[in-house]
N, C-alpha and C. Protein backbone atom coordinates (compact mmCIF):
# COMPACT_ATOMS: atom_id res chain seq x y z
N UNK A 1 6.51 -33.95 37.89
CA UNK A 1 5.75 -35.15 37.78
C UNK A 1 4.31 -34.87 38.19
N UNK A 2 3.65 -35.28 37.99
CA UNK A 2 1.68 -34.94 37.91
C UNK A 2 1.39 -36.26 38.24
N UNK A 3 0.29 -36.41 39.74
CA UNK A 3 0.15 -37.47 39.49
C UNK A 3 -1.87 -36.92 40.14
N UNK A 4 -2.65 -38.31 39.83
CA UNK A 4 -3.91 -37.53 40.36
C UNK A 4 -4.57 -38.87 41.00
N UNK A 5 -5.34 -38.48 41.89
CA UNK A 5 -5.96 -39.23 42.64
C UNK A 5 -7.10 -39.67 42.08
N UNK A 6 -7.99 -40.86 42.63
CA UNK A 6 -9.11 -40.94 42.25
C UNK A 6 -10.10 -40.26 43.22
N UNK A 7 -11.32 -39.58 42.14
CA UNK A 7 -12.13 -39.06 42.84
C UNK A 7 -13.33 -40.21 44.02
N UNK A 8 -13.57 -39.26 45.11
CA UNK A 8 -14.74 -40.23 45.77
C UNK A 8 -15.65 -40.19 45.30
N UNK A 9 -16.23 -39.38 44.85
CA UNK A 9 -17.38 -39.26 44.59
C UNK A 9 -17.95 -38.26 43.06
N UNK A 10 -18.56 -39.56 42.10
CA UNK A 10 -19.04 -38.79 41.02
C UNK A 10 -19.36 -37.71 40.55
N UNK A 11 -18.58 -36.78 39.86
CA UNK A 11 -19.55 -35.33 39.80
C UNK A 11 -19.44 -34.79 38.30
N UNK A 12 -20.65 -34.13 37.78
CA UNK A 12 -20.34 -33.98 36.25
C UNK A 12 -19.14 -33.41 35.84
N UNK A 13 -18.83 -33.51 34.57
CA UNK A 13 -17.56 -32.90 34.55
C UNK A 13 -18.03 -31.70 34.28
N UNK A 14 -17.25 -30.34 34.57
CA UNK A 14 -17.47 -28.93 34.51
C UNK A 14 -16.91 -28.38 32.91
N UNK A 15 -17.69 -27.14 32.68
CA UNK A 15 -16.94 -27.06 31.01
C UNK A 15 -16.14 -26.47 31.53
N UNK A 16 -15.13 -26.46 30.09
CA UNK A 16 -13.86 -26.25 30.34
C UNK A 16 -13.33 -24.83 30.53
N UNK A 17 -12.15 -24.34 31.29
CA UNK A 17 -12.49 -23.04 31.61
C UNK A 17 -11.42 -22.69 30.54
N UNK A 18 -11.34 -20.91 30.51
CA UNK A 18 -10.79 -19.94 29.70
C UNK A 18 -9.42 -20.13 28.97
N UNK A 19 -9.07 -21.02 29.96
CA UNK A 19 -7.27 -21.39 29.65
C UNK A 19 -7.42 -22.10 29.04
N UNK A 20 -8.09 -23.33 29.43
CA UNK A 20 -8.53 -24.68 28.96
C UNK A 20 -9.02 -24.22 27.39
N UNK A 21 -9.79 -23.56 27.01
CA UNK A 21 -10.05 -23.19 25.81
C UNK A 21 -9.00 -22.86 24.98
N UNK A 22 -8.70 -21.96 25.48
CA UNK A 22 -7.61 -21.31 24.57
C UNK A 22 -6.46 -22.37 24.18
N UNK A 23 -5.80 -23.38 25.09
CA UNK A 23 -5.05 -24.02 24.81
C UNK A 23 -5.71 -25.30 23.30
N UNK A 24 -7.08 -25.49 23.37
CA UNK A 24 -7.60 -26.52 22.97
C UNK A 24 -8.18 -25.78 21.11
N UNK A 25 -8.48 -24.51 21.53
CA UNK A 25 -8.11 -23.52 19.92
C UNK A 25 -7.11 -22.79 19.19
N UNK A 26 -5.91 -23.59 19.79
CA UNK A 26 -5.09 -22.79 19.23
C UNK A 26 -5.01 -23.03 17.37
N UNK A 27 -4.46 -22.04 16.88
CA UNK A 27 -4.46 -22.00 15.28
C UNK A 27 -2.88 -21.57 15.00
N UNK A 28 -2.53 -22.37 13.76
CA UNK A 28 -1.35 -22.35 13.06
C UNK A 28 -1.06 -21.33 12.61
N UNK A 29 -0.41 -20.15 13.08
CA UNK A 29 -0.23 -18.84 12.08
C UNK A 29 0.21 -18.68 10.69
N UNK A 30 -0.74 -18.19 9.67
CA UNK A 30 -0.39 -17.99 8.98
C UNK A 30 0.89 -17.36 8.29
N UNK A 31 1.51 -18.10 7.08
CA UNK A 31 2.36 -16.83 6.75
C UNK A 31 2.56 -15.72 6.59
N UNK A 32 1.46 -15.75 5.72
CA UNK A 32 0.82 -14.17 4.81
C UNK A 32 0.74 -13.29 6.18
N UNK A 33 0.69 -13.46 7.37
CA UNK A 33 0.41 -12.53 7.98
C UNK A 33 1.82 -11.70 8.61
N UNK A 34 3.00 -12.62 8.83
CA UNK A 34 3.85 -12.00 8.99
C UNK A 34 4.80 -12.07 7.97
N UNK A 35 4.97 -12.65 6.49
CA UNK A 35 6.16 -12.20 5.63
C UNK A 35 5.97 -10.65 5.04
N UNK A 36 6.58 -10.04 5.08
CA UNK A 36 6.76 -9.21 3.66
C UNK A 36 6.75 -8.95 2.38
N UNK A 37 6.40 -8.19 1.79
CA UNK A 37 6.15 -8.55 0.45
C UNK A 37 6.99 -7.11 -0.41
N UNK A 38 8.29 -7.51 -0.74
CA UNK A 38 9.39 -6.86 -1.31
C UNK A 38 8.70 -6.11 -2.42
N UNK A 39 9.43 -5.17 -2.85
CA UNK A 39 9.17 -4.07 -3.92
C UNK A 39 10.46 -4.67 -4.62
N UNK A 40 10.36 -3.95 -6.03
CA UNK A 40 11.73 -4.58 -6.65
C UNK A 40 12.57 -3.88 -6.48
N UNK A 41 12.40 -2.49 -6.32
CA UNK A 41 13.29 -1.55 -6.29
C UNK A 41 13.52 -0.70 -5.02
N UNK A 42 14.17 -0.85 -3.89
CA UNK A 42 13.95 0.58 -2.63
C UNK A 42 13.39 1.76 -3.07
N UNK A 43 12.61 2.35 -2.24
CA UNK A 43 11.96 3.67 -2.53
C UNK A 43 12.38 4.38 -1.46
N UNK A 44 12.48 6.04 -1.76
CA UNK A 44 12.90 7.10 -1.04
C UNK A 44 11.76 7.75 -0.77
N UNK A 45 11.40 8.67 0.29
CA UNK A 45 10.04 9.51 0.25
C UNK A 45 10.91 11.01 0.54
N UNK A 46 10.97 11.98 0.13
CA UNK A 46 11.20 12.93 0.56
C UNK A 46 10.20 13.83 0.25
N UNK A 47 11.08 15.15 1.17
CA UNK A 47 9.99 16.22 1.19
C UNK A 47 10.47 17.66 0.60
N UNK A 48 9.38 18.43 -0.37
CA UNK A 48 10.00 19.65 -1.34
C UNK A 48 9.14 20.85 -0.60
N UNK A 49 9.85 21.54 0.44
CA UNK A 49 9.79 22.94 0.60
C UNK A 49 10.89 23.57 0.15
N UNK A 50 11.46 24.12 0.68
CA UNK A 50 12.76 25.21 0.32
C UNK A 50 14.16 24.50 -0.31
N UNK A 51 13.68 23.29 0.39
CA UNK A 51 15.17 21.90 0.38
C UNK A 51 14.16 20.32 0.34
N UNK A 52 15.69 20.16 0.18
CA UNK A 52 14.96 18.18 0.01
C UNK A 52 14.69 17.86 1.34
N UNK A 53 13.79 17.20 1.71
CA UNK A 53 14.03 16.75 3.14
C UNK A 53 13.74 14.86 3.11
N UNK A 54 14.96 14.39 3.55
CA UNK A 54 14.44 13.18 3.36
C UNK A 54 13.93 12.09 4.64
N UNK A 55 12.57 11.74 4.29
CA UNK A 55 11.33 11.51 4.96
C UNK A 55 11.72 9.91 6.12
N UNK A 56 11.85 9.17 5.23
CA UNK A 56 11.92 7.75 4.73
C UNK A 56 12.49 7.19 3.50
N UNK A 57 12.71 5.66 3.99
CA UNK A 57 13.25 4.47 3.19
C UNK A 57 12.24 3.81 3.59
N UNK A 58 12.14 3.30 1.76
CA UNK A 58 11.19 1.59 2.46
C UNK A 58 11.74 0.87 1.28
N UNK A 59 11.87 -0.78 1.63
CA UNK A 59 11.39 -1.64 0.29
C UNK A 59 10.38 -2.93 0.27
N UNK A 60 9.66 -2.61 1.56
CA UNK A 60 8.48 -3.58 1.63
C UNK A 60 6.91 -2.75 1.16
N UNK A 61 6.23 -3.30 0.91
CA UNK A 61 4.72 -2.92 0.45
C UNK A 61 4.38 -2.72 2.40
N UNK A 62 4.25 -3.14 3.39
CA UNK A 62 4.03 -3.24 4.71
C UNK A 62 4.45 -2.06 4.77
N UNK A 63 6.17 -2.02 4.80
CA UNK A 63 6.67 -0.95 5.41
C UNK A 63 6.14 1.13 4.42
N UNK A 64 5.83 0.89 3.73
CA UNK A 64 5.29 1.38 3.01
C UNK A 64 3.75 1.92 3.67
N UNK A 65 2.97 1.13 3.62
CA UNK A 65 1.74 1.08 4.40
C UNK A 65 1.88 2.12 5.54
N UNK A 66 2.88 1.32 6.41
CA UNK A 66 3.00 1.72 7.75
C UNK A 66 3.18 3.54 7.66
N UNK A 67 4.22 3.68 6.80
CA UNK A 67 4.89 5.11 6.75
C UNK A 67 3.82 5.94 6.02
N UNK A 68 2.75 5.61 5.49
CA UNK A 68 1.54 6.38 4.73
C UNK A 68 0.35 6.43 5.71
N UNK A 69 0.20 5.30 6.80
CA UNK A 69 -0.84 5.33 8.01
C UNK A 69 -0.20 6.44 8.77
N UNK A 70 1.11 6.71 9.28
CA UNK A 70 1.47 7.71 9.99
C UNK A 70 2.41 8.92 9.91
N UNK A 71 2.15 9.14 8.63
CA UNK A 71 2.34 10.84 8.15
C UNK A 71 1.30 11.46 8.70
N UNK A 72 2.04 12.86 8.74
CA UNK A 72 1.14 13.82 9.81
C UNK A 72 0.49 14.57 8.01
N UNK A 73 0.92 14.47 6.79
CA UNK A 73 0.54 15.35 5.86
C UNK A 73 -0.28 13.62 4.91
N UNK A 74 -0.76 13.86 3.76
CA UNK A 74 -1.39 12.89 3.15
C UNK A 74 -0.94 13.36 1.39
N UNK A 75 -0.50 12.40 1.08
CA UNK A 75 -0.08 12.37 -0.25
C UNK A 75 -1.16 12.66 -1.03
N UNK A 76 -0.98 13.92 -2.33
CA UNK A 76 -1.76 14.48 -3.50
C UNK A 76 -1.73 13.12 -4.50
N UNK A 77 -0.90 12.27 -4.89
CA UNK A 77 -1.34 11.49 -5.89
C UNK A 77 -1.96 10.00 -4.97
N UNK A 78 -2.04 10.07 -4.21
CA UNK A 78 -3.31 8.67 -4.05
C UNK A 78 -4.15 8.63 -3.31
């Protein structure tokens, strides 16, 4: 329960602090930022030295992303 007194004595009101802000900007998250965006088909990544080596699975465009930001080698066709 919250309850508040009256003040004695007049004083400007102070701006509002850091919390106070943040609570008063909050924003609706977008979708686009966390759905996925499906491939039609699963993709395989493997790797051709001596043998197959298989790398990864993906079937999101994201997950995809992700696994091309953190290869230690960089793909010849893109």
């Amino acid at each position: 329960m919250v309850t508040m007194e009256p003040e004695t004595t007049p004083t400007p009101n102070p701006p509002p602090g850091e919390e106070e802000k943040t609570e008063s900007n909050q924003e609706v998250a977008n979708p686009e930022h966390y759905i996925k965006h499906p491939l039609q088909n699963r993709r395989t990544l493997w790797f051709l030295q001596a043998n197959l080596l298989l790398i990864s699975k993906f079937d999101t465009v994201e997950d995809f992303g992700a696994l091309y930001n953190h290869t230690a080698f960089k793909f010849d066709s893109f």
